[in-house]
Protein backbone atom coordinates (compact mmCIF):
# COMPACT_ATOMS: atom_id res chain seq x y z
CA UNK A 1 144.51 73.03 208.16
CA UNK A 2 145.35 70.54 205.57
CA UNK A 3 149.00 71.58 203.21
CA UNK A 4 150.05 69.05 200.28
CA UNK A 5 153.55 69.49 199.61
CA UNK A 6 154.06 67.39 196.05
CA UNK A 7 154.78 63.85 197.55
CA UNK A 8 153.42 64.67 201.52
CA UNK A 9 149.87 65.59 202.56
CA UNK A 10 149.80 67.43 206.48
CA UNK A 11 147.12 68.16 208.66
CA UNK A 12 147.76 70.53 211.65
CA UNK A 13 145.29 71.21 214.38
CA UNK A 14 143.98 74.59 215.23
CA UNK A 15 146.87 75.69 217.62
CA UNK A 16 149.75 74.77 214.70
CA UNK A 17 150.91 71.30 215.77
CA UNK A 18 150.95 68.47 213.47
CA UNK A 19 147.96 66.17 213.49
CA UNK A 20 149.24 63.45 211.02
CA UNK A 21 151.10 63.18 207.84
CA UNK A 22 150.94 61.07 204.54
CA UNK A 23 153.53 60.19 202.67
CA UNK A 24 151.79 59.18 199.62
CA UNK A 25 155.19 56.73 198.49
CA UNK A 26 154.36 54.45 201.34
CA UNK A 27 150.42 54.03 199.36
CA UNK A 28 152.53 53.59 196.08
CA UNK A 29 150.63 56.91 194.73
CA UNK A 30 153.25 58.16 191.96
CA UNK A 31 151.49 61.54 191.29
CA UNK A 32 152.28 64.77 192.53
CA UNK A 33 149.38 65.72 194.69
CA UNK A 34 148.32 69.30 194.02
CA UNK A 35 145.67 70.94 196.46
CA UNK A 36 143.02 69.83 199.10
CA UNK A 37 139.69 69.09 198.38
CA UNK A 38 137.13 68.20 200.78
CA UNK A 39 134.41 65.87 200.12
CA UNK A 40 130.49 66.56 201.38
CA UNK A 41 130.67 63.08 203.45
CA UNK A 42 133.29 65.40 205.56
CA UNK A 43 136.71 63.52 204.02
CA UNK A 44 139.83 65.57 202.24
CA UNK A 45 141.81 64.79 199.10
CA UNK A 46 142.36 65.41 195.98
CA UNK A 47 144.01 64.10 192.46
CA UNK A 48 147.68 63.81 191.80
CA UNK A 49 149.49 64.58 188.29
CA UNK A 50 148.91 61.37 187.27
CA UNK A 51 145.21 61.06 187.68
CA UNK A 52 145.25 59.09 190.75
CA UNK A 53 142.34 60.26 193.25
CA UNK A 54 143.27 60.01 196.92
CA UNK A 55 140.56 60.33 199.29
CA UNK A 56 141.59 60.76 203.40
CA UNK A 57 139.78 60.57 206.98
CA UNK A 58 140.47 63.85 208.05
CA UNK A 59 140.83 62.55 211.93
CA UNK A 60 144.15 59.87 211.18
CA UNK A 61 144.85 60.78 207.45
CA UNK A 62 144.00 56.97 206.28
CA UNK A 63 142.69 56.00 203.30
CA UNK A 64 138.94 56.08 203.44
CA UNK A 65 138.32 54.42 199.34
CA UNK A 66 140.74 53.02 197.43
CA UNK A 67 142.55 55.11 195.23
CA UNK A 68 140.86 55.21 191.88
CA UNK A 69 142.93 55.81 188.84
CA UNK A 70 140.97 58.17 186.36
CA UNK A 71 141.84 57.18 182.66
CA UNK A 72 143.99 59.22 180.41
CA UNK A 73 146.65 59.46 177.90
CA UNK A 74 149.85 61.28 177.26
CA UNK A 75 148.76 65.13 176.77
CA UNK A 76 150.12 67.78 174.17
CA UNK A 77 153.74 68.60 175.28
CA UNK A 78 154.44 71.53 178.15
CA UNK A 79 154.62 75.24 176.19
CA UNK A 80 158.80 76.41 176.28
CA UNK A 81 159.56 78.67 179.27
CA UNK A 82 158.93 82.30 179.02
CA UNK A 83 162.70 84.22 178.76
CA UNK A 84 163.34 85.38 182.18
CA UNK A 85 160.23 83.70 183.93
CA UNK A 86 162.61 81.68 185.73
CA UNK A 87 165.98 83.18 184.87
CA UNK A 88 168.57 81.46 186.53
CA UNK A 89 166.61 79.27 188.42
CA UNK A 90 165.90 76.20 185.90
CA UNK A 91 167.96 74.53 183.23
């Protein structure tokens, strides 16, 4: 099972226990890394916030390419909160 958790990426063998861990600070990738994506050659990964595309062996969680930064701009500005989507919860 492979779990990204914004600035970590885990792998966990079948029975639960951790396999290996990535903190993607120590590989100077600044993105948030959303979800797991697995690649047909058999590696995981996936692209942070910031367009940076981080591709993993799935047996020790190194890098199996070099990251590749996809080009891009600034986009259009995030839409206002809904009222009460997050009542209480955000500033």
């Amino acid at each position: 099972m492979y779990i990204s958790d914004s600035n970590e990426f885990y792998a966990f063998y079948p029975n639960g226990s951790l396999k290996w861990v990535v903190t993607f600070g120590q590989l100077s990738i600044t993105g948030t890394f959303g979800s797991a994506a697995f690649t047909v050659d058999g590696y995981v990964g996936g692209i942070t916030t910031n367009g940076e595309v981080v591709i993993l062996n799935r047996g020790d969680g190194l890098l199996a390419a070099p990251i590749l930064s996809l080009p891009g701009g600034a986009g259009p500005p995030a839409p206002l909160t809904p009222p009460g989507l997050w009542k209480n919860m955000i500033d």
